[in-house]
Protein backbone atom coordinates (compact mmCIF):
# COMPACT_ATOMS: atom_id res chain seq x y z
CA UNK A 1 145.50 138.84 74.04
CA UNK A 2 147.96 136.60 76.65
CA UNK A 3 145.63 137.78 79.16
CA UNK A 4 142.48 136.71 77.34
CA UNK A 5 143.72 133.53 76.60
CA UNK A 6 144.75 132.73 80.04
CA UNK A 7 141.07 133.93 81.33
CA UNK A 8 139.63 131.54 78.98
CA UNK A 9 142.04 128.57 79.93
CA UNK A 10 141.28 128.93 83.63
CA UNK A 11 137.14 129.30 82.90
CA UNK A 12 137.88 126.06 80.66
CA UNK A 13 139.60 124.06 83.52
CA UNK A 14 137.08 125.18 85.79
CA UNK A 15 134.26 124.20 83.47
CA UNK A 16 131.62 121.90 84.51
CA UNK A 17 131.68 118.05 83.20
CA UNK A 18 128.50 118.74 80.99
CA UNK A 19 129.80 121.42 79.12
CA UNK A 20 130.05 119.25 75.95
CA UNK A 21 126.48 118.21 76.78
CA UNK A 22 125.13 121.68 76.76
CA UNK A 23 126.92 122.35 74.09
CA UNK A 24 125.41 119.64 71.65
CA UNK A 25 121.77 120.10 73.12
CA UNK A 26 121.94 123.86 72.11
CA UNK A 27 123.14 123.25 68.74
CA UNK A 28 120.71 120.72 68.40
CA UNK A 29 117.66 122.95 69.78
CA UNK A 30 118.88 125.56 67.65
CA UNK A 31 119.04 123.48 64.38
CA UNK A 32 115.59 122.13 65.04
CA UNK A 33 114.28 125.40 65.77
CA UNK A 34 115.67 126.38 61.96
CA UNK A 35 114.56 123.71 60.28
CA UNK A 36 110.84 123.92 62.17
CA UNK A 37 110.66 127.44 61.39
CA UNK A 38 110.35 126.29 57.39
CA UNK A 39 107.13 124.58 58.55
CA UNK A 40 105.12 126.58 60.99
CA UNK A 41 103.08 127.91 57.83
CA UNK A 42 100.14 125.37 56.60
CA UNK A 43 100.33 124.81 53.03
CA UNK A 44 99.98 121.94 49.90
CA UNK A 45 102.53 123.88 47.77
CA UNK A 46 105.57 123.10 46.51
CA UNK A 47 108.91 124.68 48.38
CA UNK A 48 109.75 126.43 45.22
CA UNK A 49 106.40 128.13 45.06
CA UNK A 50 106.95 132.18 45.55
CA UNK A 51 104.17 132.34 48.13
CA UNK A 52 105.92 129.30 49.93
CA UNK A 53 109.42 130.69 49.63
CA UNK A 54 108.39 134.13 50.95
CA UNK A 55 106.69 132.84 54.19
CA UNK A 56 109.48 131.06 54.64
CA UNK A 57 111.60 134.08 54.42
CA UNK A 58 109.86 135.65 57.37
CA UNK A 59 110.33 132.25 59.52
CA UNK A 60 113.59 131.48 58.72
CA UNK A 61 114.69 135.25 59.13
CA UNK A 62 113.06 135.50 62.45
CA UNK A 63 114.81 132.37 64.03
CA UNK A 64 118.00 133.68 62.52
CA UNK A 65 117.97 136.99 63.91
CA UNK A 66 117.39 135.72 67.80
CA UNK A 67 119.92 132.86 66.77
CA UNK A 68 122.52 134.81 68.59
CA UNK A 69 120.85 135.11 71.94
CA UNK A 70 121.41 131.04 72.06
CA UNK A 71 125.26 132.10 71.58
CA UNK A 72 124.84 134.40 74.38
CA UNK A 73 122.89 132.53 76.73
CA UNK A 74 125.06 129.57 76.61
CA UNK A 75 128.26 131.94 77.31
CA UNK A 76 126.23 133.01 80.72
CA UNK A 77 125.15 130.13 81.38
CA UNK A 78 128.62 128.43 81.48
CA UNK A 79 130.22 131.26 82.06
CA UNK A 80 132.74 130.71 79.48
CA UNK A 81 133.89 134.48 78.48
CA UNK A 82 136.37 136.20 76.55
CA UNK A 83 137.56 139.78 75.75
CA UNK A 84 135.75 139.40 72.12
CA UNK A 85 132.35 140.85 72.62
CA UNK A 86 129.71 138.54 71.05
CA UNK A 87 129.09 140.13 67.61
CA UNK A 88 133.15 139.34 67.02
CA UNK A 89 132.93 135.35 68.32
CA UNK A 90 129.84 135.30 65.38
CA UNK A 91 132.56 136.88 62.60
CA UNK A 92 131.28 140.20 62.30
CA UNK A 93 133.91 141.92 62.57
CA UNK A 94 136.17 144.85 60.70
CA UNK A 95 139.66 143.28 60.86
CA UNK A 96 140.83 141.44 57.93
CA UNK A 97 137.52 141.92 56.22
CA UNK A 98 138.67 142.54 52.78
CA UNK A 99 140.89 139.52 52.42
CA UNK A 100 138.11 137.63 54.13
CA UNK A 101 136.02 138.65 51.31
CA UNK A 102 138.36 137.99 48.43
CA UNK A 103 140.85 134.86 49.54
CA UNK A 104 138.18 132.23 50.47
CA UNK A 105 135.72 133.07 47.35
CA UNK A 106 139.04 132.59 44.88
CA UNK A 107 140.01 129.61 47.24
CA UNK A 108 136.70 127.85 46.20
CA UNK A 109 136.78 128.88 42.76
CA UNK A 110 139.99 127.70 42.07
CA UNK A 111 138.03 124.21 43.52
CA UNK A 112 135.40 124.12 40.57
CA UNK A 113 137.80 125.33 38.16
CA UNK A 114 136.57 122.28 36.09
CA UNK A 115 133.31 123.56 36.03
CA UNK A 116 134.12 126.81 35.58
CA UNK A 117 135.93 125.90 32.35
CA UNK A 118 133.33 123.36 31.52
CA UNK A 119 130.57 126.59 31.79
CA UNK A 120 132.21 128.47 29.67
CA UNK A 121 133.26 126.56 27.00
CA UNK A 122 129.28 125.82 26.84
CA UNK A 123 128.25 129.29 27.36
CA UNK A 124 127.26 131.37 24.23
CA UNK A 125 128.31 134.54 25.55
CA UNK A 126 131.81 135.48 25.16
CA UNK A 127 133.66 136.77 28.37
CA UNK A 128 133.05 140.71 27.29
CA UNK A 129 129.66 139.72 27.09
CA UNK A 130 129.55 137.77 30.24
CA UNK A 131 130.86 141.40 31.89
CA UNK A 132 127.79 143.18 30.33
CA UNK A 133 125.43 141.35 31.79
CA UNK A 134 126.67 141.18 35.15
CA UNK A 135 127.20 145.10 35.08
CA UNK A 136 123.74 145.41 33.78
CA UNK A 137 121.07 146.75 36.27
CA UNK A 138 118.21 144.71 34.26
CA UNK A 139 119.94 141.88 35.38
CA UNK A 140 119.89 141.81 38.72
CA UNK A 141 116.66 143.87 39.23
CA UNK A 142 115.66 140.42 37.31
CA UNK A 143 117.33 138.32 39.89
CA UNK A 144 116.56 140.01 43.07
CA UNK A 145 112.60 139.34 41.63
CA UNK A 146 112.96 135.84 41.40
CA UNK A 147 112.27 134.53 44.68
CA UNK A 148 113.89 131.23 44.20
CA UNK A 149 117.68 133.33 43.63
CA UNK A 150 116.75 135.05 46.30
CA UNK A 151 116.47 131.91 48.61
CA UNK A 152 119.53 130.54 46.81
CA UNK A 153 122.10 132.97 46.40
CA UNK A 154 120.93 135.19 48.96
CA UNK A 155 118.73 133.63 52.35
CA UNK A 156 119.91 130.26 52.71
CA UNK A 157 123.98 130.87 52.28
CA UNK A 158 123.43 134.13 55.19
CA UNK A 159 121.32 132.58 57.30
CA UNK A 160 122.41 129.14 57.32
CA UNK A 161 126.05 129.73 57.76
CA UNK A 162 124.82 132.81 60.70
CA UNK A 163 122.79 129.61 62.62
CA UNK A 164 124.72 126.50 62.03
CA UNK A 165 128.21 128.05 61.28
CA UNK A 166 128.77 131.79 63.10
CA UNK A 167 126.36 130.23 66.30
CA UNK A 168 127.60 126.61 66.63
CA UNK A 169 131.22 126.88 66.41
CA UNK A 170 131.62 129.10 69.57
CA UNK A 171 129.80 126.44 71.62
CA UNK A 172 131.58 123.90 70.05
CA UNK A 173 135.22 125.20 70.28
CA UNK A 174 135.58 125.18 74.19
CA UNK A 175 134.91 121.14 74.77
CA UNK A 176 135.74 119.67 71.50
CA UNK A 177 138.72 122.16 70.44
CA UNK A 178 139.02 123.35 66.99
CA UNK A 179 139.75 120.15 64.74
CA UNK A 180 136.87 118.38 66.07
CA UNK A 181 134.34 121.06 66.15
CA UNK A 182 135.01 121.79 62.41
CA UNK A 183 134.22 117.87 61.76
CA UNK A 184 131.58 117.85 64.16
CA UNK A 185 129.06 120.74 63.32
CA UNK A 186 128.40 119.96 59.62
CA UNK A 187 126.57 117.05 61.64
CA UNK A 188 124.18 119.25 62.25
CA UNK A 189 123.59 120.79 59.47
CA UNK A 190 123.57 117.85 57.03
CA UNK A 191 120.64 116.18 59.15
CA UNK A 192 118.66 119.83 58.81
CA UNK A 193 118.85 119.21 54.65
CA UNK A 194 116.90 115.27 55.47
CA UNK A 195 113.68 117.80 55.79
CA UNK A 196 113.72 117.86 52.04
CA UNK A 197 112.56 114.12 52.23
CA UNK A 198 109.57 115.22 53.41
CA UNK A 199 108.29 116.98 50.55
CA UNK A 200 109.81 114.52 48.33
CA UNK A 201 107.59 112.44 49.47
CA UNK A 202 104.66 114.31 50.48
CA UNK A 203 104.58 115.50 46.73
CA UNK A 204 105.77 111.56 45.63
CA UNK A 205 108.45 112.87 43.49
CA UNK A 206 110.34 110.18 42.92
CA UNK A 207 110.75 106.40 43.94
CA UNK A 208 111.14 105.49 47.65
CA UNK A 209 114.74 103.95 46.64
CA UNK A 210 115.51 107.25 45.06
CA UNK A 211 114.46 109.68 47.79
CA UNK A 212 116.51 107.34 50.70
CA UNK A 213 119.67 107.55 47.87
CA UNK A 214 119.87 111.49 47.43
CA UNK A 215 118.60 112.07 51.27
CA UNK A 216 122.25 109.86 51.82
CA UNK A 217 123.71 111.76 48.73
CA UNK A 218 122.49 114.88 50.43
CA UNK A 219 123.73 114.21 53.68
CA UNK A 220 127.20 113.46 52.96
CA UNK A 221 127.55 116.51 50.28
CA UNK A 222 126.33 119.21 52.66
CA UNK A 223 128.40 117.54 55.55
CA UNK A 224 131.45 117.66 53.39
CA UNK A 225 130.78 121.57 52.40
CA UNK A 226 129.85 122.08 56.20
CA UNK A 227 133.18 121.28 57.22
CA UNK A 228 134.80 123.14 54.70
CA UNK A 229 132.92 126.36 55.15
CA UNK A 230 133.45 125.47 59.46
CA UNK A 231 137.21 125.22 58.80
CA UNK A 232 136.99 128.80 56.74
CA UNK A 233 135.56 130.23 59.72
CA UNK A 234 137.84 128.73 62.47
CA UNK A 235 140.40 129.99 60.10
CA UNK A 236 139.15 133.61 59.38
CA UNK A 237 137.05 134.46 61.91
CA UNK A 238 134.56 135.74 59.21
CA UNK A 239 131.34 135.41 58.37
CA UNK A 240 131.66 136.86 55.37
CA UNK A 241 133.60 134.27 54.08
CA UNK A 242 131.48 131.23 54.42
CA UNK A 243 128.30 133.22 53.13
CA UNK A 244 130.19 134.16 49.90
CA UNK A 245 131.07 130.69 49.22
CA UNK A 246 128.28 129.09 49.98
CA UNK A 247 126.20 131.39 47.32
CA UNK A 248 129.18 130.80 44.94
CA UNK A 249 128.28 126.64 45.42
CA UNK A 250 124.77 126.86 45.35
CA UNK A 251 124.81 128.75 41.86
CA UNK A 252 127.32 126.62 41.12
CA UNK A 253 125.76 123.05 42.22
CA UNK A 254 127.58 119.56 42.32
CA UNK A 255 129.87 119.19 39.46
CA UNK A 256 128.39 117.41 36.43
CA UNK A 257 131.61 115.35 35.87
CA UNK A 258 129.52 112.95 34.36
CA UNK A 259 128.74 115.34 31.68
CA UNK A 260 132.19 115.67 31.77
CA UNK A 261 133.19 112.68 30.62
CA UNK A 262 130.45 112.80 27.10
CA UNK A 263 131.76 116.46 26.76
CA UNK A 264 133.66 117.11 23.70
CA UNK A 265 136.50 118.56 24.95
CA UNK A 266 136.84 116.12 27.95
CA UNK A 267 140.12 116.20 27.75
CA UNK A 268 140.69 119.82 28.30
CA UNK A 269 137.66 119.80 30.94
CA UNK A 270 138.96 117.14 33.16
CA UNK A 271 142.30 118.11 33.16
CA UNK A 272 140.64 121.34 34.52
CA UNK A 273 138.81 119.15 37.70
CA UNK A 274 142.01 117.04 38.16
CA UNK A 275 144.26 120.93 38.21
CA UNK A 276 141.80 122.61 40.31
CA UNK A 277 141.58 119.99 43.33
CA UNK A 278 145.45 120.02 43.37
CA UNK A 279 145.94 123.88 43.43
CA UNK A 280 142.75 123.43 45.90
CA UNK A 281 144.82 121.71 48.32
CA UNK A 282 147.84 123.70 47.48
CA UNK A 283 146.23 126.65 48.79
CA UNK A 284 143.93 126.19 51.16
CA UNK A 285 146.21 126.85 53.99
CA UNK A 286 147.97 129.81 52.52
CA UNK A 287 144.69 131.82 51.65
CA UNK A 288 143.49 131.04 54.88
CA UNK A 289 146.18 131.97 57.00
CA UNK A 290 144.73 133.68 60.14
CA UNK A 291 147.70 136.01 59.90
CA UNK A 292 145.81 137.43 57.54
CA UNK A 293 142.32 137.91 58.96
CA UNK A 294 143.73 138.63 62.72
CA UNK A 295 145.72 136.28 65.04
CA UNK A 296 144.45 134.50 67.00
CA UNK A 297 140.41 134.95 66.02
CA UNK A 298 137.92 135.26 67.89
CA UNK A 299 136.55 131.66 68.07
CA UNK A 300 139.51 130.15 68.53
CA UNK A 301 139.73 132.45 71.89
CA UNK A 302 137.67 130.02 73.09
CA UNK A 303 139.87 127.23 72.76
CA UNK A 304 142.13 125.94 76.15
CA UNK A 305 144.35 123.98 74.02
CA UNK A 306 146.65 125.91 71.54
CA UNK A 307 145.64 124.59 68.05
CA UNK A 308 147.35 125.37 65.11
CA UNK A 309 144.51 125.74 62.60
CA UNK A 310 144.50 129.35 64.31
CA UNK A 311 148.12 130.41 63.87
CA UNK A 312 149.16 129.12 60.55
């Protein structure tokens, strides 16, 4: 791994003045070929429409599955190489898999532990009954019909954490080191969510003044997850991770705090928000210590600099 690492530091010195250039313009070629993928099919439905969401699936799949092949071509072109073959920079990988699979999931459920609280204390179901369901195989045969789950839970968390997570980072990482690379490539992928505008107001749903507001609310919400779901990477090495989150959040959605606050038992609830951001913080440097997913991982390989998001 020395040796690696001083490969990588000599490529990096001798790296040309417009790496950081070629490194934006692909992430930015690749984001627009994602988000212009969702519109290559004609069509005056809605985007929850089944027909809609299933051509989509074929697009979006498509431009994820060559979205590597950017990673790749970018590595030959600036001939920044490592010992980690390809598949490993893009966290698929087998080392530390299983704690990359459990530890950020509980990380980010520990963060709506509000909600969490505030769901079931509204739910109907008790928690035995909760287990039923979710061992049931009516249940998700139900779920993996729905095409709108599908996109939710499913699609959109794999592929969009594959493309502007797994893909972006490693072309990142060399010129802007790790710390700015996790702040700069939710960038990206909060401007790819301002295509919703466009069918807000293609199908006029809504006020001007209230599609501008939650394009801005938008923005800033899937910036701020971007980051965090970045710095899981940088700090795993796992794609895993970031997919399994992401599908937590999207079922989960932004916290209703201000349901909240007319709740009942608000009390009880927000002490629940205000005790699950601390532990949050508590613990998101212990669960994602890269000790436990592999030292130093693969993306941060890439890194001249010695950072120490990858070591502890």
């Amino acid at each position: 791994m020395a040796e690696e690492e001083v490969i990588v530091t000599e490529q990096m010195d001798e790296a040309p003045g417009g790496l950081c250039w070629l490194s934006v313009l692909s992430c930015l070629l690749l984001a627009c070929c994602y988000v212009g993928s969702l519109y290559v099919w004609r069509s005056d439905l809605p985007r929850d429409h089944p027909a809609v969401i299933k051509r989509r699936f074929t697009s979006v799949l498509v431009v994820s599955g060559l979205s590597p092949l950017f990673v790749w071509a970018w590595r030959e072109f600036t001939a920044v190489k490592t010992v980690s073959p390809l598949l490993a920079l893009l966290g698929i990988r087998l080392e530390g898999f299983i704690p990359a699979i459990v530890l950020p999931l509980l990380l980010t459920m520990v963060l709506f532990l509000g909600p969490l609280m505030q769901l079931s204390m509204d739910s109907p179901w008790s928690f035995i009954d909760g287990v039923r369901v979710v061992l049931d195989p009516c249940f998700w045969t139900l779920c993996l019909s729905d095409m709108r789950w599908l996109r939710n839970q499913v699609v959109a968390p794999l592929t969009e954490e594959l493309v502007f997570r797994a893909c972006m980072l490693p072309m990142l990482v060399p010129c802007a080191g790790p710390s700015t690379a996790i702040f700069t490539c939710p960038l990206f992928f909060g401007v790819a969510h301002f295509h919703h505008v466009i069918e807000l107001l293609r199908f006029r749903q809504g006020t001007l003044s209230g599609i501008f507001f939650s394009a801005v609310f938008q923005f800033s919400y899937t910036a701020v997850f971007g980051a965090y779901t970045a710095f899981i990477f940088i700090r795993t090495g796992h794609l895993i991770g970031p997919v399994l989150c992401h599908s937590f959040c999207n079922y989960m959605g932004f916290p209703a705090i201000s349901t909240a606050l007319e709740h009942p038992q608000r009390l009880a609830i927000l002490s629940s928000y205000l005790m699950g951001v601390l532990l949050f913080f508590m613990l998101l440097f212990p669960l994602t210590n890269p000790s436990y997913y592999g030292v130093p991982t693969p993306v941060c390989t890439l890194t001249s600099s010695p950072s120490s998001l990858c070591f502890s």
